[in-house]
N, C-alpha and C. Protein backbone atom coordinates (compact mmCIF):
# COMPACT_ATOMS: atom_id res chain seq x y z
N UNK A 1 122.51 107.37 70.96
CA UNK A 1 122.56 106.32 69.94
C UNK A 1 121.17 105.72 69.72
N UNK A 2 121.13 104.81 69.00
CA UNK A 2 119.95 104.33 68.11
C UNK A 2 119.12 103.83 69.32
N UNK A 3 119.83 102.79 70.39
CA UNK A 3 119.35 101.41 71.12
C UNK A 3 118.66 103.01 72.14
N UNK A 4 119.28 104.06 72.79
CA UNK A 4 118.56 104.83 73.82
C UNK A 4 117.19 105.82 73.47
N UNK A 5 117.29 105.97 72.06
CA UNK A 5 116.08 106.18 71.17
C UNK A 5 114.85 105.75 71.46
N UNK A 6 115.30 104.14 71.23
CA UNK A 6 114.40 103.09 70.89
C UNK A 6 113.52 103.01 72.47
N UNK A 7 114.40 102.88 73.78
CA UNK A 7 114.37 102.65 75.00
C UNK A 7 113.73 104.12 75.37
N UNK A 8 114.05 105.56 74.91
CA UNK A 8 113.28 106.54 75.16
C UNK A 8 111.78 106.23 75.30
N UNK A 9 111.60 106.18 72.99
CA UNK A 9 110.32 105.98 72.74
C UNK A 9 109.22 104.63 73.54
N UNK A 10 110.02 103.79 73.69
CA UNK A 10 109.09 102.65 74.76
C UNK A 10 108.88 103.49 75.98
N UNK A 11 109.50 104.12 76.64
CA UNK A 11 109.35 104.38 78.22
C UNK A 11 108.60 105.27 77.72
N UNK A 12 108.01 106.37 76.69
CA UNK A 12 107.08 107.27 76.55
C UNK A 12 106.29 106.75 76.39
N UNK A 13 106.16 105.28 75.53
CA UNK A 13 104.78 104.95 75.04
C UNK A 13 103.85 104.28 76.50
N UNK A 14 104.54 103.65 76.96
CA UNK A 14 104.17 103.30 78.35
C UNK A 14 104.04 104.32 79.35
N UNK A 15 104.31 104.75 79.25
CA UNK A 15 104.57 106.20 80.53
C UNK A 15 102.76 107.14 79.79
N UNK A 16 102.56 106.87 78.88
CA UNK A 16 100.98 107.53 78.24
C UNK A 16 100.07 106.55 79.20
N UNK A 17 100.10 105.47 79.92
CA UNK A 17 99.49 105.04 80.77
C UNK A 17 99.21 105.90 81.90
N UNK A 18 100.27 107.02 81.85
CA UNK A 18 99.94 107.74 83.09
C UNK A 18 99.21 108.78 82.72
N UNK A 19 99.74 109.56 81.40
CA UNK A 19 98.47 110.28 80.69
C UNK A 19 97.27 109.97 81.15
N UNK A 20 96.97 108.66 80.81
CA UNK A 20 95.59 108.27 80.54
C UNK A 20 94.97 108.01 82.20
N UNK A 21 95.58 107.37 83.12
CA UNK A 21 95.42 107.61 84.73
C UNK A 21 95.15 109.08 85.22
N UNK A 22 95.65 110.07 84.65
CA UNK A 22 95.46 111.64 85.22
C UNK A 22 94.39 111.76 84.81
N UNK A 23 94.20 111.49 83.15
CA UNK A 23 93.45 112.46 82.34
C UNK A 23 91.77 111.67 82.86
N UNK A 24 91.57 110.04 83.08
CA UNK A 24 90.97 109.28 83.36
C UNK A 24 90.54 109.86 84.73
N UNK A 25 91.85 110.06 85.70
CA UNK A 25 91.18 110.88 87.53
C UNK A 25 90.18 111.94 87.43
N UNK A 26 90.52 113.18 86.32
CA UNK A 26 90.45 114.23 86.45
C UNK A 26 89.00 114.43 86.05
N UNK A 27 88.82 113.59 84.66
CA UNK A 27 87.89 113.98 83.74
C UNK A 27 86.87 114.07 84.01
N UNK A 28 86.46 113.59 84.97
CA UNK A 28 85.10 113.03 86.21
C UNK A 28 84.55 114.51 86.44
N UNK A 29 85.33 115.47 87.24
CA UNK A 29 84.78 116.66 87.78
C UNK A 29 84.62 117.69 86.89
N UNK A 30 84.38 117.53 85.53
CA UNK A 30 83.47 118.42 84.81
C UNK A 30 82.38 118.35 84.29
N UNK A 31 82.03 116.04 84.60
CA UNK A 31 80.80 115.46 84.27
C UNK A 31 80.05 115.60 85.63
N UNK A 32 80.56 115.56 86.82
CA UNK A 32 79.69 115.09 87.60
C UNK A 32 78.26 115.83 88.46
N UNK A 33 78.22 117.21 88.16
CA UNK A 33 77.08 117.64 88.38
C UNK A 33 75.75 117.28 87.74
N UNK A 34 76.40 117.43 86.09
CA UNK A 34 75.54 117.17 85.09
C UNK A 34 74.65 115.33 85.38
N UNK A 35 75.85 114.66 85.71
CA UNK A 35 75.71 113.05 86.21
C UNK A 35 74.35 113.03 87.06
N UNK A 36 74.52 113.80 88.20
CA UNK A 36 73.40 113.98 89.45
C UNK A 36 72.19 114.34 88.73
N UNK A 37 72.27 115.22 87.63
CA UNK A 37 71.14 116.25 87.17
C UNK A 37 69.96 115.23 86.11
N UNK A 38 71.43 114.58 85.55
CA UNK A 38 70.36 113.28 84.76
C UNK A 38 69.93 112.58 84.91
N UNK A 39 70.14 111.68 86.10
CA UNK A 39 69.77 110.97 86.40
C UNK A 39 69.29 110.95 88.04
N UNK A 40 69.25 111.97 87.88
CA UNK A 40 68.44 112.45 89.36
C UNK A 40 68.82 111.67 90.79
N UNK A 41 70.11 111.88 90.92
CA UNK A 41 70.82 111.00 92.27
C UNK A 41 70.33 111.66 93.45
N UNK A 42 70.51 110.08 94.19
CA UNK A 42 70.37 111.30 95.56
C UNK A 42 71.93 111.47 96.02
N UNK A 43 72.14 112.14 97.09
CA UNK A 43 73.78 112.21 97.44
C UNK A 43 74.82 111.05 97.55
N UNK A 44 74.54 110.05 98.07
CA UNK A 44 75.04 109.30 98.76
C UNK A 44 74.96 108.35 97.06
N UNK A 45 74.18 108.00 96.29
CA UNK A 45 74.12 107.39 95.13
C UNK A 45 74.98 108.09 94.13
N UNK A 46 75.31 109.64 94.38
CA UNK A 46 75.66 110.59 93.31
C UNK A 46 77.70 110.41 93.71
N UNK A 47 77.77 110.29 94.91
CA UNK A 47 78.73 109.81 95.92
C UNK A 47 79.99 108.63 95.46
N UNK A 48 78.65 107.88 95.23
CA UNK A 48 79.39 106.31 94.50
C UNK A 48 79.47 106.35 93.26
N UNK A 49 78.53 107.26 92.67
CA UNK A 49 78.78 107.25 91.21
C UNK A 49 80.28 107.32 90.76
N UNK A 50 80.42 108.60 91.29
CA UNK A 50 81.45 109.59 91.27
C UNK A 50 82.95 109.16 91.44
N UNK A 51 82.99 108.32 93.22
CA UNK A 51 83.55 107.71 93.57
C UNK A 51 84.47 106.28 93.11
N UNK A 52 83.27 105.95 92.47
CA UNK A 52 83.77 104.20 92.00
C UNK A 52 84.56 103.91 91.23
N UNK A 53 85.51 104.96 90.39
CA UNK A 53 86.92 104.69 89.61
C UNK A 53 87.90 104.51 90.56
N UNK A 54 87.48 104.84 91.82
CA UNK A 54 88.30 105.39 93.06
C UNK A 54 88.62 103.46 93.51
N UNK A 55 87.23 103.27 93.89
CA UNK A 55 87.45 101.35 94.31
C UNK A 55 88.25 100.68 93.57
N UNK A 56 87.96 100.87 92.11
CA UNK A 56 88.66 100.12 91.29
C UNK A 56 90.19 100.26 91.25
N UNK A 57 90.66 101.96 91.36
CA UNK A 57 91.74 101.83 91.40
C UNK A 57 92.67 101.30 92.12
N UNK A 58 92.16 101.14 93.60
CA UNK A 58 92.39 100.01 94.74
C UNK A 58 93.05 98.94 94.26
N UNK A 59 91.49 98.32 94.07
CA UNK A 59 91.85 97.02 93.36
C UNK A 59 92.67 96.88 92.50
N UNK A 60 93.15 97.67 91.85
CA UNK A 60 93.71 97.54 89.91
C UNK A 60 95.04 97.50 90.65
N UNK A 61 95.49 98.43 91.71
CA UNK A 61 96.98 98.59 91.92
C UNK A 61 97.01 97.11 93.07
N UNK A 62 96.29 96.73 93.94
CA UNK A 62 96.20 95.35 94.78
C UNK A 62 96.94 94.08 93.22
N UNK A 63 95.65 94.09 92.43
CA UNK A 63 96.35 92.97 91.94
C UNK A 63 96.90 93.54 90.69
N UNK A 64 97.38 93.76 90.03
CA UNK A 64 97.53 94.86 89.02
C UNK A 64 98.98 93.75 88.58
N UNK A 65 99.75 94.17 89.44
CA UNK A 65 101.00 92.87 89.34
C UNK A 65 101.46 91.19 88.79
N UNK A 66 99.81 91.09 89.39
CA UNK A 66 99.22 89.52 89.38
C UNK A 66 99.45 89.28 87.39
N UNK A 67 98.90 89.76 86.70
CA UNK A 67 98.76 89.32 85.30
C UNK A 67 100.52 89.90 84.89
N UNK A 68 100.93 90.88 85.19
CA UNK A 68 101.52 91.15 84.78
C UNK A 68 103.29 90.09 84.97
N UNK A 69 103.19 89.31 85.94
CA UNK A 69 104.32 88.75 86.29
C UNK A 69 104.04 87.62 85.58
N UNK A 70 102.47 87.24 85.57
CA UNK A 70 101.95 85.48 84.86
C UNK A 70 101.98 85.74 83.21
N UNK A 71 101.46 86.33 82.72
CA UNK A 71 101.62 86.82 81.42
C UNK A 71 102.60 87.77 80.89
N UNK A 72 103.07 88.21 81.17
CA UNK A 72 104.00 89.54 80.83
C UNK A 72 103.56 90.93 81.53
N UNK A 73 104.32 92.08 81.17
CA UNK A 73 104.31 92.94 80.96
C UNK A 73 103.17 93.53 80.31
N UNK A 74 103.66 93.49 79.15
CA UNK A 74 103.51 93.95 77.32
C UNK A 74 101.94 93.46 77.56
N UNK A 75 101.67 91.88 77.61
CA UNK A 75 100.60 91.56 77.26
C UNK A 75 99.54 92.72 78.57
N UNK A 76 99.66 92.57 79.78
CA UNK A 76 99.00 93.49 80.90
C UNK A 76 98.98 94.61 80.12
N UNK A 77 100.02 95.43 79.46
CA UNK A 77 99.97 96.87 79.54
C UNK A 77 98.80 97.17 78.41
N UNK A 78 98.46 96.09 77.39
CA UNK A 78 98.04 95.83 76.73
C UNK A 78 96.50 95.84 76.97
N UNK A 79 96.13 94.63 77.82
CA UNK A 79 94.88 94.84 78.55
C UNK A 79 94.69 96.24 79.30
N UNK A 80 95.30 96.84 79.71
CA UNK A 80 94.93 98.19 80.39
C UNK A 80 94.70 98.96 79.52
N UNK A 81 94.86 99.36 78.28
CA UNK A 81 94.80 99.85 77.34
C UNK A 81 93.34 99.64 76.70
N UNK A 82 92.73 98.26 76.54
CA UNK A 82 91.74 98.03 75.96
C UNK A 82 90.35 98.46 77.56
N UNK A 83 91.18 98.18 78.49
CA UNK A 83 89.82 98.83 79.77
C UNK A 83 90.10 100.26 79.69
N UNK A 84 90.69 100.88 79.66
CA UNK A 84 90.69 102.45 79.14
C UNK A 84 89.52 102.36 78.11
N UNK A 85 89.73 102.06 77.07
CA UNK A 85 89.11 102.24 75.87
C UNK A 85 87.57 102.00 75.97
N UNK A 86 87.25 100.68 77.19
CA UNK A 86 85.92 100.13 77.06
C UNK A 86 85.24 100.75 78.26
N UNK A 87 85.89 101.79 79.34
CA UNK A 87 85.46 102.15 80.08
C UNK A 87 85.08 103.64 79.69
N UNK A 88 85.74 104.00 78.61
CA UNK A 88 84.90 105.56 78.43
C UNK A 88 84.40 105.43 77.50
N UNK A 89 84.17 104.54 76.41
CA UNK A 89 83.02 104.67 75.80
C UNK A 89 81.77 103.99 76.10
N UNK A 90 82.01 103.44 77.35
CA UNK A 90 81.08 102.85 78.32
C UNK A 90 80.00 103.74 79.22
N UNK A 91 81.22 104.49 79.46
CA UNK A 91 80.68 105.68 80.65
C UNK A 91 79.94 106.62 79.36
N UNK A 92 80.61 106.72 78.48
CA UNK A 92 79.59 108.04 77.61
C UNK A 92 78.59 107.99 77.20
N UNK A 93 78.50 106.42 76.91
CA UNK A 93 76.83 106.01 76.39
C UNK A 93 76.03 105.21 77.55
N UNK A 94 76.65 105.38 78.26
CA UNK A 94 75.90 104.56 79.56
C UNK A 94 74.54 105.10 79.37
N UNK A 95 73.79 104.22 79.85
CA UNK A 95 71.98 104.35 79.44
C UNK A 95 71.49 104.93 81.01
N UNK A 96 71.97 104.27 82.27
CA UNK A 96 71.81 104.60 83.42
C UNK A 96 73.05 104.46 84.20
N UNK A 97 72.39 104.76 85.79
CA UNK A 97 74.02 105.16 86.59
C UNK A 97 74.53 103.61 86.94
N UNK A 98 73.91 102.70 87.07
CA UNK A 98 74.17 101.30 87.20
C UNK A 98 75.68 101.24 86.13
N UNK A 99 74.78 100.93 84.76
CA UNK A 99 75.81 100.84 83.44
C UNK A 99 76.89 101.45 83.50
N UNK A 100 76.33 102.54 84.08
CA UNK A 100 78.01 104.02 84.41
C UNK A 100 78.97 103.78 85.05
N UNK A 101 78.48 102.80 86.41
CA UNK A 101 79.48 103.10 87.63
C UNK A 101 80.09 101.57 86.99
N UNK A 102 79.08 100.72 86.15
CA UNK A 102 79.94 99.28 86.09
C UNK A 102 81.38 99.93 85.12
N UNK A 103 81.28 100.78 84.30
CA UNK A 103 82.39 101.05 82.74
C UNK A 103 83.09 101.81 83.68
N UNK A 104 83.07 103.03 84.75
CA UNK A 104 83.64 103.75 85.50
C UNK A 104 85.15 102.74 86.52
N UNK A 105 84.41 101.64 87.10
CA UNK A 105 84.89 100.64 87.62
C UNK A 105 86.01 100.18 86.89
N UNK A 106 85.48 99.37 85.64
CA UNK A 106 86.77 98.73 84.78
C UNK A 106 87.55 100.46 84.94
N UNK A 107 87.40 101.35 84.09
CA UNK A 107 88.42 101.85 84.40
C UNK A 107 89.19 102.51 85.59
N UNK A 108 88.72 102.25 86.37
CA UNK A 108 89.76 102.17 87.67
C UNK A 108 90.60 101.28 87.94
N UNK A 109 90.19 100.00 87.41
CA UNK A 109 90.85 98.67 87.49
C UNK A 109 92.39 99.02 86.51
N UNK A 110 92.25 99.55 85.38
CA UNK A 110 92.96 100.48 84.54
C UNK A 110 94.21 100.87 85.11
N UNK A 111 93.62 102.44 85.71
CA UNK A 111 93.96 103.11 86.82
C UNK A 111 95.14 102.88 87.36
N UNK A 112 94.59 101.20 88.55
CA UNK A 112 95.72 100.77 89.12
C UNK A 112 96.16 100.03 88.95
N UNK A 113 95.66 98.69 88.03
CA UNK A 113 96.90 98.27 87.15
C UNK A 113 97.82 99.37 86.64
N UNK A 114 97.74 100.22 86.20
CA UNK A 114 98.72 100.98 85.19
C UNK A 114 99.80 101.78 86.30
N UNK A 115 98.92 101.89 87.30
CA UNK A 115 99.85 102.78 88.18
C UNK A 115 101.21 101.38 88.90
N UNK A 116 101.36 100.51 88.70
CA UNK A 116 102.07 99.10 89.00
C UNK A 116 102.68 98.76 87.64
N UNK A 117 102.43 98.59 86.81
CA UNK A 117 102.72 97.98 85.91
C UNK A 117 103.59 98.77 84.95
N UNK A 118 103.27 99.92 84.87
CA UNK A 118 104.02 100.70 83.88
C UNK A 118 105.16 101.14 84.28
N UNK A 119 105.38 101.71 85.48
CA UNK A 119 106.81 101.80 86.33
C UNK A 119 107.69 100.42 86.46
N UNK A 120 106.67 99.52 86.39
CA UNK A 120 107.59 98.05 86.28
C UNK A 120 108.11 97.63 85.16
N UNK A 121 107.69 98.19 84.20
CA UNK A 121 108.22 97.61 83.11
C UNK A 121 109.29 99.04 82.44
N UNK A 122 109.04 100.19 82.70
CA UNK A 122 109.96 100.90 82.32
C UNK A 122 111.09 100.81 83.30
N UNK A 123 111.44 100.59 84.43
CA UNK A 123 112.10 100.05 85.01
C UNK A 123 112.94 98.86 85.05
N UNK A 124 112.23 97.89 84.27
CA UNK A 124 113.04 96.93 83.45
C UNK A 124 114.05 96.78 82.32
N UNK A 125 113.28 97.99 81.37
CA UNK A 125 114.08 98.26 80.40
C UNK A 125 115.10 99.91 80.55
N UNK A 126 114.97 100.21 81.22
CA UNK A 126 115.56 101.26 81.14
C UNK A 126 117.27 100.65 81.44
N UNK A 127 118.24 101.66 81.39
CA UNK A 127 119.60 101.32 81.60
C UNK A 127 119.71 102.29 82.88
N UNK A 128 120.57 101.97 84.09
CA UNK A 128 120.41 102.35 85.22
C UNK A 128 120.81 103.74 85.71
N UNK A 129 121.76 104.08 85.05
CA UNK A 129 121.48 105.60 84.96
C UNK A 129 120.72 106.39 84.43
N UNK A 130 120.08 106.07 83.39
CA UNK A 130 118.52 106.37 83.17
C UNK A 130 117.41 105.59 83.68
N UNK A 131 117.16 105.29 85.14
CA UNK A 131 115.90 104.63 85.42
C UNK A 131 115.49 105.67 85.87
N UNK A 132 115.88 106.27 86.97
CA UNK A 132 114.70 107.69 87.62
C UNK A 132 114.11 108.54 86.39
N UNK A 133 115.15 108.88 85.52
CA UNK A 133 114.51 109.89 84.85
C UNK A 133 112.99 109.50 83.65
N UNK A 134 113.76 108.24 83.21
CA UNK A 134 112.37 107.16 82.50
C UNK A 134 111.64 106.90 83.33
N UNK A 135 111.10 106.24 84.66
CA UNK A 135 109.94 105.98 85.25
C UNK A 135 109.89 107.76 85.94
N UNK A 136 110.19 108.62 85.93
CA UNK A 136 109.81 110.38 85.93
C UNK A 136 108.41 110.21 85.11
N UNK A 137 108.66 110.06 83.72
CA UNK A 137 108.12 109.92 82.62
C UNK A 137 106.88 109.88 82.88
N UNK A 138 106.67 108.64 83.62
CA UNK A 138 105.45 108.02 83.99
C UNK A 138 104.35 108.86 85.17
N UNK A 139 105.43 109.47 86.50
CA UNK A 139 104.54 110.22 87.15
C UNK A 139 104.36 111.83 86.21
N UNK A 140 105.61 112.11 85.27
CA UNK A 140 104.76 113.53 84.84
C UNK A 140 103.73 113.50 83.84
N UNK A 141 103.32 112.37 83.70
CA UNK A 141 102.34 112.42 82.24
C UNK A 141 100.79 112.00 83.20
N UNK A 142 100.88 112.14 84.61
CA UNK A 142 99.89 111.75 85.11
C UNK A 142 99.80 113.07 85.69
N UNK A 143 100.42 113.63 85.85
CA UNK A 143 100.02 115.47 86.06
C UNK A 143 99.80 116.08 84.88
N UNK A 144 100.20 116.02 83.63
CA UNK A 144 100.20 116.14 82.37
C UNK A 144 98.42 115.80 82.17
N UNK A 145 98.26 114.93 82.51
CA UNK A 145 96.92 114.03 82.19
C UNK A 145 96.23 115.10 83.20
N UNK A 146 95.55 114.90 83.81
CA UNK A 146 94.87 115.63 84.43
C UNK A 146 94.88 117.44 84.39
N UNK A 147 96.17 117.84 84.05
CA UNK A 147 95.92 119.16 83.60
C UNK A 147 95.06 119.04 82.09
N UNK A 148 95.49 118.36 80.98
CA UNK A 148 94.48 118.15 80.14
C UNK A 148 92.98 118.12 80.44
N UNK A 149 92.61 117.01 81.22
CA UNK A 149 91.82 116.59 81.44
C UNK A 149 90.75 118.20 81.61
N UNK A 150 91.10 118.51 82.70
CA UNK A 150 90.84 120.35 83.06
C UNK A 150 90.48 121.03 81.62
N UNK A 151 91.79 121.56 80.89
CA UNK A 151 91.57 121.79 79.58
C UNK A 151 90.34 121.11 78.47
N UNK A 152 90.68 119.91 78.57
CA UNK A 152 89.68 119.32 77.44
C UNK A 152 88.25 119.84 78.01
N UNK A 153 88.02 119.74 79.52
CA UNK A 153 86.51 119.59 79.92
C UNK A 153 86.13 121.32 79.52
N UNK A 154 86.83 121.74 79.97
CA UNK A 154 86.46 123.30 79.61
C UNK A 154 86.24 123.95 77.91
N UNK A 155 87.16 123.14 77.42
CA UNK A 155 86.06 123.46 75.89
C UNK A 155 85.53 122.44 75.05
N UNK A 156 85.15 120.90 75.97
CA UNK A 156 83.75 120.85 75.95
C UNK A 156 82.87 121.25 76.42
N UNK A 157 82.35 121.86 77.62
CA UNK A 157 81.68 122.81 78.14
C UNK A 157 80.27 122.85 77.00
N UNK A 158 79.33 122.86 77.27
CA UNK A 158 78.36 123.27 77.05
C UNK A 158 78.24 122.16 74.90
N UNK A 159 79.07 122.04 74.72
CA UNK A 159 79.46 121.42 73.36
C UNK A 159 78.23 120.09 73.16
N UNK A 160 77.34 119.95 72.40
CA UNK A 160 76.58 119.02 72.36
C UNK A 160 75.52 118.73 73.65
N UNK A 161 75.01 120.56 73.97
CA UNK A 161 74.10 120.88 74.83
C UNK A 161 74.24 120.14 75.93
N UNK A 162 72.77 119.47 76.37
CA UNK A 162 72.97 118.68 77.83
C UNK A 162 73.78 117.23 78.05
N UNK A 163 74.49 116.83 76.60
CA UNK A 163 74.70 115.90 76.71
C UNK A 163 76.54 116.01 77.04
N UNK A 164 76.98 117.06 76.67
CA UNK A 164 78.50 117.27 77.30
C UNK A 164 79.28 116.44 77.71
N UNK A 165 78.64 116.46 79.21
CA UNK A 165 79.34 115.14 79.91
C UNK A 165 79.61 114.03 79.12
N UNK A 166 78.59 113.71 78.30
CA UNK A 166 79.07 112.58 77.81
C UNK A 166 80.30 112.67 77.22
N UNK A 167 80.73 113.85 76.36
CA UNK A 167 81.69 113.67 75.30
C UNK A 167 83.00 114.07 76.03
N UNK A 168 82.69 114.83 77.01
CA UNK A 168 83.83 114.96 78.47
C UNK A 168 84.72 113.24 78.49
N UNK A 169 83.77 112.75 79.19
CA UNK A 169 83.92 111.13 79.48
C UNK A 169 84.58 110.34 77.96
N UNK A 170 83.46 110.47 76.99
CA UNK A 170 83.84 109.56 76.12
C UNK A 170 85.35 110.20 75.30
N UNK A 171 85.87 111.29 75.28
CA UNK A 171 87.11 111.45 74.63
C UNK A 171 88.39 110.98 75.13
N UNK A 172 87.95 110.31 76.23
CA UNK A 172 89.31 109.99 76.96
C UNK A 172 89.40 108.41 75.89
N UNK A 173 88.79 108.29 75.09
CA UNK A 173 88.81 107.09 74.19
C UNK A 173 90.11 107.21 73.16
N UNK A 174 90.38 108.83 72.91
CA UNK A 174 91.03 109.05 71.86
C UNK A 174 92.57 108.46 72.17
N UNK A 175 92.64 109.38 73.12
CA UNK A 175 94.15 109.06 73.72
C UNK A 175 94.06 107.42 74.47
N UNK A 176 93.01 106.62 74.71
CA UNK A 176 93.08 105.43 74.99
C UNK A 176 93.35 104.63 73.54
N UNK A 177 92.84 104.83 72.81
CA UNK A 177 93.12 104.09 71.16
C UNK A 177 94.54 104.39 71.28
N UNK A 178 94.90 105.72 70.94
CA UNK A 178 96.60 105.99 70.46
C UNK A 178 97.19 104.60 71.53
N UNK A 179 97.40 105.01 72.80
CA UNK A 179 98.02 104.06 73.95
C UNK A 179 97.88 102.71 73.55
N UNK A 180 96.34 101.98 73.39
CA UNK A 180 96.67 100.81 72.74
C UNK A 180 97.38 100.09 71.64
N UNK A 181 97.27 101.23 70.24
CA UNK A 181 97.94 100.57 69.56
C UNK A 181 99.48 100.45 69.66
N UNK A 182 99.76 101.89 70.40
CA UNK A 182 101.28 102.32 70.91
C UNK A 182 101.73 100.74 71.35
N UNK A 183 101.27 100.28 72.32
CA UNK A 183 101.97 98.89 73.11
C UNK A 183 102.60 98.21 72.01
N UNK A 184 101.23 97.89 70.97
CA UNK A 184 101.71 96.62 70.35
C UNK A 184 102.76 96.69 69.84
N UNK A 185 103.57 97.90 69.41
CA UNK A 185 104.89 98.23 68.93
C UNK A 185 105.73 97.76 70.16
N UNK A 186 105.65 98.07 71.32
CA UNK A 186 106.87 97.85 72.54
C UNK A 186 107.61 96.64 72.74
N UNK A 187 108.28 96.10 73.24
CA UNK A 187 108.84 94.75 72.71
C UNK A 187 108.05 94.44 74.56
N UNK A 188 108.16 92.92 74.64
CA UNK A 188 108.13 92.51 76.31
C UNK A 188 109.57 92.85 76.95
N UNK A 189 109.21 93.13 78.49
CA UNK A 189 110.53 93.71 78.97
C UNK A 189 111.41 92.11 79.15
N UNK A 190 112.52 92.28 78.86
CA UNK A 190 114.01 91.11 79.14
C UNK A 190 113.27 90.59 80.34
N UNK A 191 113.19 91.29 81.35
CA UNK A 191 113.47 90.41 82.82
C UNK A 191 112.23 89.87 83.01
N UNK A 192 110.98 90.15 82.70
CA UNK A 192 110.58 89.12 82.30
C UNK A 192 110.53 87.67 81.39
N UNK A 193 111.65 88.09 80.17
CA UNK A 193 110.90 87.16 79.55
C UNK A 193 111.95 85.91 80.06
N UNK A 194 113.14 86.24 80.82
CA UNK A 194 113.98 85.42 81.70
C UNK A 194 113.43 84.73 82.57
């Protein structure tokens, strides 16, 4: 019927948070040689570069909850959406590895907010014999994501000579735009707004 439609398309549009978490994990290891090469890291600097979506995601899933119980849902899933967006076109034009690892960071913060938040709220709305299979949703689009991720990097490959990486990094913008505007359609979940 109409109302499990409606409750599908939300748990997909949210569940592209996990898209964007895979495709966001993955996308890293087809920039990161090139990363070392440009800016001439040493290991242990090339390390953290690399690494630092990794801290954030820590953090993002630690408090990730925090906005989302004080403000909503909707409004959080919302903000994760716009640090997606500002973290890879951050990372693509980053000028140095400083600038890089700061836009790399927010999106880890992303990351693990999204990895908390999006199961929480499709979980809210779902009806209870459809909750496993709707928050499913969410972990297969984060294997989904990262097999992309693989795909996309491989035919950018060599695409806009030495600068690649960048456009590796910065396309994860595309599918971050779709995701943002996606939210603003979603309604806030009930049990919050109780």
């Amino acid at each position: 019927n109409k109302m499990n439609k409606k409750l599908l398309l939300w748990s997909i549009v949210v569940a592209l948070g996990g898209f964007l978490f895979g495709f966001d994990v993955a996308v890293i290891s087809g920039a990161e040689q090139d990363i070392k090469r440009v800016w001439d890291l040493s290991d242990v600097l090339h390390g953290v570069a690399i690494g630092v979506a990794l801290y954030g995601t820590v953090a993002g899933a630690l408090v990730g909850g925090i906005p989302a119980t004080k403000y909503g849902r909707k409004k959080t899933l919302l903000w994760i959406g716009i640090l997606y967006l500002l973290s890879a076109i951050g990372s693509a034009i980053a000028p140095d590895v400083y600038t890089f690892m700061a836009f790399r960071l927010l999106g880890g913060f992303a990351i693990g907010a999204s990895s908390v938040v999006a199961p929480m709220y499709i979980t809210e709305i779902a009806p209870a014999k459809n909750r496993g299979k709707l928050v499913a949703t969410f972990q297969f689009n984060i294997v989904f994501g990262i097999l992309m991720a693989y795909f996309s990097n491989y035919l950018l490959q060599g695409v806009g000579g030495d600068s690649s990486w960048r456009l590796m990094l910065g396309i994860v913008a595309i599918p971050a735009l779709i995701y943002t505007i996606l939210v603003f359609f979603v309604p806030e979940s009930p049990r919050w707004l109780i």
